[in-house]
Protein backbone atom coordinates (compact mmCIF):
# COMPACT_ATOMS: atom_id res chain seq x y z
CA UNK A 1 -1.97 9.17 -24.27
CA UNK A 2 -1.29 12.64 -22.80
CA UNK A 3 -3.54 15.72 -21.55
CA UNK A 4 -0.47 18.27 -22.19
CA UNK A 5 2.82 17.76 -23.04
CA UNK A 6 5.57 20.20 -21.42
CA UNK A 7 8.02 21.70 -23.75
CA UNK A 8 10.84 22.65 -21.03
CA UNK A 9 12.57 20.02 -18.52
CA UNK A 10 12.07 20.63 -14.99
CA UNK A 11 14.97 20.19 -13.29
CA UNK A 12 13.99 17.84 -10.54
CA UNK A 13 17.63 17.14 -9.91
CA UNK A 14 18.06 20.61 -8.63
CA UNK A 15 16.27 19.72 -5.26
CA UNK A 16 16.86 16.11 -4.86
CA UNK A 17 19.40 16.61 -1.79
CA UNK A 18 16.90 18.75 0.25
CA UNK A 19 14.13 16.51 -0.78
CA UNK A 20 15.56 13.25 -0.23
CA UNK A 21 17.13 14.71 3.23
CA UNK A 22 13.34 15.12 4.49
CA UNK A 23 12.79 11.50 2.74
CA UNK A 24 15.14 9.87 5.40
CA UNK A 25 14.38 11.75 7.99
CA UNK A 26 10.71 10.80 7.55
CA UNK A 27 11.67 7.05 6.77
CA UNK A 28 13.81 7.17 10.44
CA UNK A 29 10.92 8.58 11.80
CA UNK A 30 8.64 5.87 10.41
CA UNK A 31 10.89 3.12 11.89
CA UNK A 32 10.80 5.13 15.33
CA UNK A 33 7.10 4.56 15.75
CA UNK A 34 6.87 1.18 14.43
CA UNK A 35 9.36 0.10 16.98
CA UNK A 36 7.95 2.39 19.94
CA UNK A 37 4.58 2.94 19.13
CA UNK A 38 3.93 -1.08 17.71
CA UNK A 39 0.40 -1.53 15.77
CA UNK A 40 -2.95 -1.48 16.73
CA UNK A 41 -3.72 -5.45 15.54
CA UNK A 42 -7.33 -5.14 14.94
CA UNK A 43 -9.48 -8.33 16.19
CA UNK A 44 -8.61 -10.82 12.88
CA UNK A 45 -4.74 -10.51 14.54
CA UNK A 46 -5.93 -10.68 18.40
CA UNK A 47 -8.79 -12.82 18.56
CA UNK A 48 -11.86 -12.37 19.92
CA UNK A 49 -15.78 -13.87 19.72
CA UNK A 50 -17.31 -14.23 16.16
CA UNK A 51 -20.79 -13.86 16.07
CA UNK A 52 -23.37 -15.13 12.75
CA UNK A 53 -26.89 -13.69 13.32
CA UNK A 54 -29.37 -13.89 10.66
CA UNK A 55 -32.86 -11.51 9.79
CA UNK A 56 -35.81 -12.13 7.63
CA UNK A 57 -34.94 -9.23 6.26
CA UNK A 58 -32.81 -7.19 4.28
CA UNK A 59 -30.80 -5.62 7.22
CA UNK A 60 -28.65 -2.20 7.01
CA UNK A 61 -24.83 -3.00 8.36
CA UNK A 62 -24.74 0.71 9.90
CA UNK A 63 -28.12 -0.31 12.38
CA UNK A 64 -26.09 -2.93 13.19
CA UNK A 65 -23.13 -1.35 13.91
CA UNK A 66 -25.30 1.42 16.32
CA UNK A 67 -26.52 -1.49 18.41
CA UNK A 68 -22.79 -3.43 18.89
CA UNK A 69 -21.33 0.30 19.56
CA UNK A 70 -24.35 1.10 21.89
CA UNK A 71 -23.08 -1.67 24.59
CA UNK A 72 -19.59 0.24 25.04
CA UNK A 73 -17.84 -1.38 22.14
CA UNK A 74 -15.59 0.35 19.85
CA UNK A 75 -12.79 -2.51 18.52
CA UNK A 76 -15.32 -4.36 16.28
CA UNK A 77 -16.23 -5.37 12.67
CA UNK A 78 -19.80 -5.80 11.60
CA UNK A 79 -19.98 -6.88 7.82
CA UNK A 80 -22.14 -9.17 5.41
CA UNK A 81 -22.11 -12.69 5.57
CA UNK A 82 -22.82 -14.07 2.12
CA UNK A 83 -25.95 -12.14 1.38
CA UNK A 84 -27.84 -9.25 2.67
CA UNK A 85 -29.62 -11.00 5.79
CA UNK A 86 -26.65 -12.70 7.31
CA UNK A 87 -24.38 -10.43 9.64
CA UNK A 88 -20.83 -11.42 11.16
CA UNK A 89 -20.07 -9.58 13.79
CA UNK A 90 -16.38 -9.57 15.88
CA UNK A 91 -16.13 -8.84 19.01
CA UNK A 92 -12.46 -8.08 21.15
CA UNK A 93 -11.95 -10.12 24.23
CA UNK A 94 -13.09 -8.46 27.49
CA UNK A 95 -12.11 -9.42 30.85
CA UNK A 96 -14.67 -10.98 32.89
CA UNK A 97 -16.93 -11.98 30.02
CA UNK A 98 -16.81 -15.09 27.69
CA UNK A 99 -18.29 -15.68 24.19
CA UNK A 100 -21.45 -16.46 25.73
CA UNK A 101 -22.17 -13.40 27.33
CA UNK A 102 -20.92 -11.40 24.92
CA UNK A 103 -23.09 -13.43 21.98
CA UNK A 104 -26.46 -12.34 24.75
CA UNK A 105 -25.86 -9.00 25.12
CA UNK A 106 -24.99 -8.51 21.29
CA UNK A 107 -28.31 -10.32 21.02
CA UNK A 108 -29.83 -8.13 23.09
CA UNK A 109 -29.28 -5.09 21.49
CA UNK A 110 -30.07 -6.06 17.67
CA UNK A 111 -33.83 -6.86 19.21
CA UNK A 112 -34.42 -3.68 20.20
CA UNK A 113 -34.03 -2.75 17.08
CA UNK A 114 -35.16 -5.87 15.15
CA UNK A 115 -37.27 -8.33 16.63
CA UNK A 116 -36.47 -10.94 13.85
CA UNK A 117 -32.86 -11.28 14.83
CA UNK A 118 -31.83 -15.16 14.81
CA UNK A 119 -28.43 -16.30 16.35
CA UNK A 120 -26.52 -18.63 14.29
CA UNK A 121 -23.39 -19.45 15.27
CA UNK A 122 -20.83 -18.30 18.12
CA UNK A 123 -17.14 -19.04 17.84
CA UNK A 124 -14.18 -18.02 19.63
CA UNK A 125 -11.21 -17.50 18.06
CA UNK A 126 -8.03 -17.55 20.05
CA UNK A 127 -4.88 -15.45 19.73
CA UNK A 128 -3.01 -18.15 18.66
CA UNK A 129 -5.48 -18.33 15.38
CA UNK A 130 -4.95 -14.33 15.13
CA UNK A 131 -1.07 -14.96 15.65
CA UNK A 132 -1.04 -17.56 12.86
CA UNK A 133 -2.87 -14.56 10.28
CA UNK A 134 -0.53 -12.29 11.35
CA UNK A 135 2.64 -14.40 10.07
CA UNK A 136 0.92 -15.86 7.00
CA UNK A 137 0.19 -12.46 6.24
CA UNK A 138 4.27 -11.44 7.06
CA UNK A 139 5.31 -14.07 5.01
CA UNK A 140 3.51 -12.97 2.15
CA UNK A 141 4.66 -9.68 2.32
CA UNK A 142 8.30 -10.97 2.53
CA UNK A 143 7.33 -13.27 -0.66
CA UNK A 144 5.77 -10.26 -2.53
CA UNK A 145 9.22 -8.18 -2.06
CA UNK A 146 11.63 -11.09 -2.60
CA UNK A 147 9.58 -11.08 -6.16
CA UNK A 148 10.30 -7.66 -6.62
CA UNK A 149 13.44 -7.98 -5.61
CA UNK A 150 13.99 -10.86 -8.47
CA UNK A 151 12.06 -9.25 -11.15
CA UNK A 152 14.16 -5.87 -10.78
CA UNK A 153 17.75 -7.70 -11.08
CA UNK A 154 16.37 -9.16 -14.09
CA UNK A 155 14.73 -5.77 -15.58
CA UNK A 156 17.84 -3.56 -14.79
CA UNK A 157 21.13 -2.64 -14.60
CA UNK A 158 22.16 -2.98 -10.78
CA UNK A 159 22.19 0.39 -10.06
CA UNK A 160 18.56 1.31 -11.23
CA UNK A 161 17.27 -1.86 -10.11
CA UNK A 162 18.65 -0.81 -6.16
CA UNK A 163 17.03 2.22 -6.48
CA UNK A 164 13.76 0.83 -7.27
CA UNK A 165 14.18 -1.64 -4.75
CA UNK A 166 14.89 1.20 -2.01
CA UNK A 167 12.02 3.59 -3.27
CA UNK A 168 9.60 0.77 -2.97
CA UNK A 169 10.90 0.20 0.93
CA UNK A 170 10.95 3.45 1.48
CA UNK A 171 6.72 3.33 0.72
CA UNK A 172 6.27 0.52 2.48
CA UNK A 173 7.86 1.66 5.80
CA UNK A 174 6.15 4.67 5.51
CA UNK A 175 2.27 3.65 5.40
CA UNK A 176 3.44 1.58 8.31
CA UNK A 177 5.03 4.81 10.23
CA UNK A 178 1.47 6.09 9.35
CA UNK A 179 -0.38 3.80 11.16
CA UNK A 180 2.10 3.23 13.73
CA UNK A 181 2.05 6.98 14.69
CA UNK A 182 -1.71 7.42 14.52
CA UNK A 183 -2.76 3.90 16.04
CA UNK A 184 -5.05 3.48 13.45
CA UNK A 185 -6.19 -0.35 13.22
CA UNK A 186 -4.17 -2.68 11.10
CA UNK A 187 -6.49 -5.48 9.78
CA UNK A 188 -5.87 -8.21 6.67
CA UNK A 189 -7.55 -5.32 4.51
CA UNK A 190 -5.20 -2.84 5.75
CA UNK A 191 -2.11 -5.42 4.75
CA UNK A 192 -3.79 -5.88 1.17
CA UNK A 193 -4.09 -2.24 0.87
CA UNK A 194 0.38 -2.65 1.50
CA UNK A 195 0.67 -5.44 -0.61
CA UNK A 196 -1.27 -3.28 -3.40
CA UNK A 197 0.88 -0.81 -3.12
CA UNK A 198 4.23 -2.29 -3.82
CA UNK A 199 2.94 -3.59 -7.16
CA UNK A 200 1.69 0.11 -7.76
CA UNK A 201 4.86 1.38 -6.68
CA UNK A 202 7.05 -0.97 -8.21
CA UNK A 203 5.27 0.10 -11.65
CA UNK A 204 5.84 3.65 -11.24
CA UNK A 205 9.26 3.39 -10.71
CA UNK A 206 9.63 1.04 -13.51
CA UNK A 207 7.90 3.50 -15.82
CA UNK A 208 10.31 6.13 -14.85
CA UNK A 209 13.55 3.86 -15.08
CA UNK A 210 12.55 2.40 -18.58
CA UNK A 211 12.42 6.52 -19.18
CA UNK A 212 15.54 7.32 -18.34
CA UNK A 213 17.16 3.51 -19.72
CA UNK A 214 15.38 4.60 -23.70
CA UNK A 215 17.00 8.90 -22.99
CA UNK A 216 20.38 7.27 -22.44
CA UNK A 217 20.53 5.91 -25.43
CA UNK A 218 19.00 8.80 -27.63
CA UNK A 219 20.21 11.98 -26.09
CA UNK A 220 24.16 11.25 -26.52
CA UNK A 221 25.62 15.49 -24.88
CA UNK A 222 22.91 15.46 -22.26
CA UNK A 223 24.58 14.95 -18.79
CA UNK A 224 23.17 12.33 -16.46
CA UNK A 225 21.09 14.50 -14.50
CA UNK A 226 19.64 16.12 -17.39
CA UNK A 227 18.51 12.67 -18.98
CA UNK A 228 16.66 12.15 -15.34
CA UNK A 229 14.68 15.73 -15.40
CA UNK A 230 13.98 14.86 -19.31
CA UNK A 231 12.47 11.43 -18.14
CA UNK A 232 10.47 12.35 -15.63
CA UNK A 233 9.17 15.44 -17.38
CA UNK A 234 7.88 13.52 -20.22
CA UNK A 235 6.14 11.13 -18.10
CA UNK A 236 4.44 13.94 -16.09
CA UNK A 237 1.30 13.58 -18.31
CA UNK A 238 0.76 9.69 -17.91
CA UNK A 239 1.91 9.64 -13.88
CA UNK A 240 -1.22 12.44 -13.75
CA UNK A 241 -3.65 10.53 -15.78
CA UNK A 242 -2.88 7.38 -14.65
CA UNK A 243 -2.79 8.82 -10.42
CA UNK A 244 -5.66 10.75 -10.73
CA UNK A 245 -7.70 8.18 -11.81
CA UNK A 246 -6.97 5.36 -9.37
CA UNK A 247 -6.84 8.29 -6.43
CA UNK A 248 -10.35 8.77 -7.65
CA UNK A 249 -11.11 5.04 -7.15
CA UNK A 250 -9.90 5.07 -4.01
CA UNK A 251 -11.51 8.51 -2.98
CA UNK A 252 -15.39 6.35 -3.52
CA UNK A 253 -13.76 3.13 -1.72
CA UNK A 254 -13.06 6.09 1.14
CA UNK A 255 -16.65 7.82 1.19
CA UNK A 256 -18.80 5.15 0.39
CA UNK A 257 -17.21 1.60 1.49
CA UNK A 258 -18.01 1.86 4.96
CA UNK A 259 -15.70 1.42 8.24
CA UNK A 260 -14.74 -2.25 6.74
CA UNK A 261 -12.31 -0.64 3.84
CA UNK A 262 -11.94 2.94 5.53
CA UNK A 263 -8.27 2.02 6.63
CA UNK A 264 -7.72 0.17 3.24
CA UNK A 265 -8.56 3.03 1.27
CA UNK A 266 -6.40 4.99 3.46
CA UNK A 267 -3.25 2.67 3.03
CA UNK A 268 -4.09 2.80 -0.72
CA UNK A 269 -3.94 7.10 -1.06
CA UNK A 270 -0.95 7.11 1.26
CA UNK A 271 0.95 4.67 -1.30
CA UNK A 272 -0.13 6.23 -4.37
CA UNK A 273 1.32 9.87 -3.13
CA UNK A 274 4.48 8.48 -1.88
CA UNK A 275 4.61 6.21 -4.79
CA UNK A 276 4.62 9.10 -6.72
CA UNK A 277 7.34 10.98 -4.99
CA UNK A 278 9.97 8.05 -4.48
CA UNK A 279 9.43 7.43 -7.90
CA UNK A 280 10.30 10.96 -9.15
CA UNK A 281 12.80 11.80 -5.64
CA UNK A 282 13.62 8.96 -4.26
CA UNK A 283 14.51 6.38 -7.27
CA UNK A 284 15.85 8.73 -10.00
CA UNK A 285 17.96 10.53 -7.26
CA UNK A 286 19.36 7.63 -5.74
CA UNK A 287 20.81 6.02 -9.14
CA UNK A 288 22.00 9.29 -9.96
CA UNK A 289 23.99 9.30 -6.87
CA UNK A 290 24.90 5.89 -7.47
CA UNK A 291 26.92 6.47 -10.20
CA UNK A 292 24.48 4.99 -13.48
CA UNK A 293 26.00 6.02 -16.61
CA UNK A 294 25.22 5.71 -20.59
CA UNK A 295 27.79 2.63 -20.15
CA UNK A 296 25.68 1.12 -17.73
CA UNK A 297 22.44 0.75 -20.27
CA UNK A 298 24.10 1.06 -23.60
CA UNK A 299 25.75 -1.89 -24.84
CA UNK A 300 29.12 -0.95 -26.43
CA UNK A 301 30.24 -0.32 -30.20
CA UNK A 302 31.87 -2.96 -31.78
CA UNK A 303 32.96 -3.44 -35.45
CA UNK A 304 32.58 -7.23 -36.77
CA UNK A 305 34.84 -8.63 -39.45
CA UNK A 306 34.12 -6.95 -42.30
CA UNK A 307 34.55 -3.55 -40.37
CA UNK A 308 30.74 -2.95 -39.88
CA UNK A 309 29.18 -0.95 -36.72
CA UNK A 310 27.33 -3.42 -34.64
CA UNK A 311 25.74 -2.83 -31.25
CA UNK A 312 27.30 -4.64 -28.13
């Protein structure tokens, strides 16, 4: 399916070397803050006091959010517990205070505003608990890429399969740089929202490399760099359709899902842009500089016995 199909190349080659220069130097800068800067762990990763209350009525999150952020608070999650009346609310450890003081004054506050407020359960969950998320959550990142990893050595020739490898690093580090550089809090959503985007990623770049794989074999006088602007100009109409409408998705996830997914939608539109750009820059650029040639992707000429033309 396509909205418009363009009838000259673009020659995205032409500014690869400038583009990919800012790339790096973006990437390095990404790195910097991760290692300086370190992540704001939001309360799943640090611990803190969990709180159940229930009403006997249907209960707005946001009037429960105004009460928690009322008593000074502003590391917290409020969110549904199973259905409309039941409300979890986390809570960040403070000095001087314990889970039962904290579970009081919480109370507190929500009957001011609803007398029908029931506490159901208090629970404090340690750091080591957080600490335990926080490398099950590592490790299945590091299984996610080793995947990737696998299922590109499979799909390609070594060359394109690096570059897809590299492009998809090169999106992960930099949502991380992101929220490195503007402390904004990294939560379990916020690593789905990561772990979404390499699979995104990871198809883009696919789409484009299966592009350029099919050009190498058709266009026989084009030169390397030509076959990569031909590729990713005629995939310029799907990357648009197929963008644009997730970016919307993610847009109404952004504006109407509340604080709870407001850093997971943001993870999400930060991958999909760069997704797009490694794909097109970063990917295609770097297995042009590695050397990928027709050779590489087209099996060789043979003749069999009888002096017929066979494929590889």
């Amino acid at each position: 399916m396509e909205f418009f199909r363009i009838h000259r190349t673009i020659p995205f080659m032409r500014h690869a070397l400038v583009l990919n220069l800012i790339s790096f130097l973006t990437f390095i800068a990404a790195v910097v803050f991760i290692i300086l800067r370190g992540f704001h762990l939001s309360i799943e990763f640090t611990g803190g006091t969990v709180i159940e209350v229930h009403y006997q009525q249907t209960v707005q999150v946001e009037d429960v959010r105004r009460s928690v952020q009322s008593l000074g608070y502003t590391d917290f999650q409020v969110q549904n517990f199973g259905t409309s009346q039941d409300i979890m609310i986390r809570l960040p450890v403070l000095d001087g205070q314990d889970s039962t003081q904290q579970s009081e004054q919480v109370l507190q506050a929500l009957k001011q505003q609803h007398s029908d407020v029931e506490l159901r359960r208090v629970e404090f969950v340690g750091p080591q608990v957080g600490q335990e998320l926080l490398n099950n959550g590592l490790m299945a990142l590091a299984f996610v890429v080793a995947g990737i990893l696998l299922y590109l050595g499979f799909r390609f020739e070594w060359k394109l399969a690096l570059a897809c490898a590299l492009a998809n690093l090169h999106d992960v580090v930099i949502i991380l740089g992101f929220f490195a550089f503007f402390q904004w809090e990294f939560s379990l959503s916020v690593l789905a929202g990561v772990l979404a985007v390499l699979g995104y990623s990871v198809n883009e770049s696919v789409v484009v490399m299966d592009r350029i794989r099919e050009n190498f074999r058709k266009q026989r006088k084009m030169s390397v760099s030509e076959i990569i602007d031909l590729s990713i100009t005629q995939n310029i109409s799907r990357t648009i359709i197929t963008h644009g409408s997730t970016q919307m998705m993610v847009l109404s996830i952004f504006f109407f899902g509340g604080p709870t997914l407001h850093n997971f939608s943001l993870a999400l539109t930060i991958g999909i842009w760069f997704g797009i750009y490694s794909s097109v820059f970063v990917a295609a650029a770097i297995s042009m500089w590695l050397g990928v040639k027709r050779e590489d992707l087209v099996k060789p000429i043979k003749k069999d016995e009888g002096g017929e033309v066979v494929e590889g």
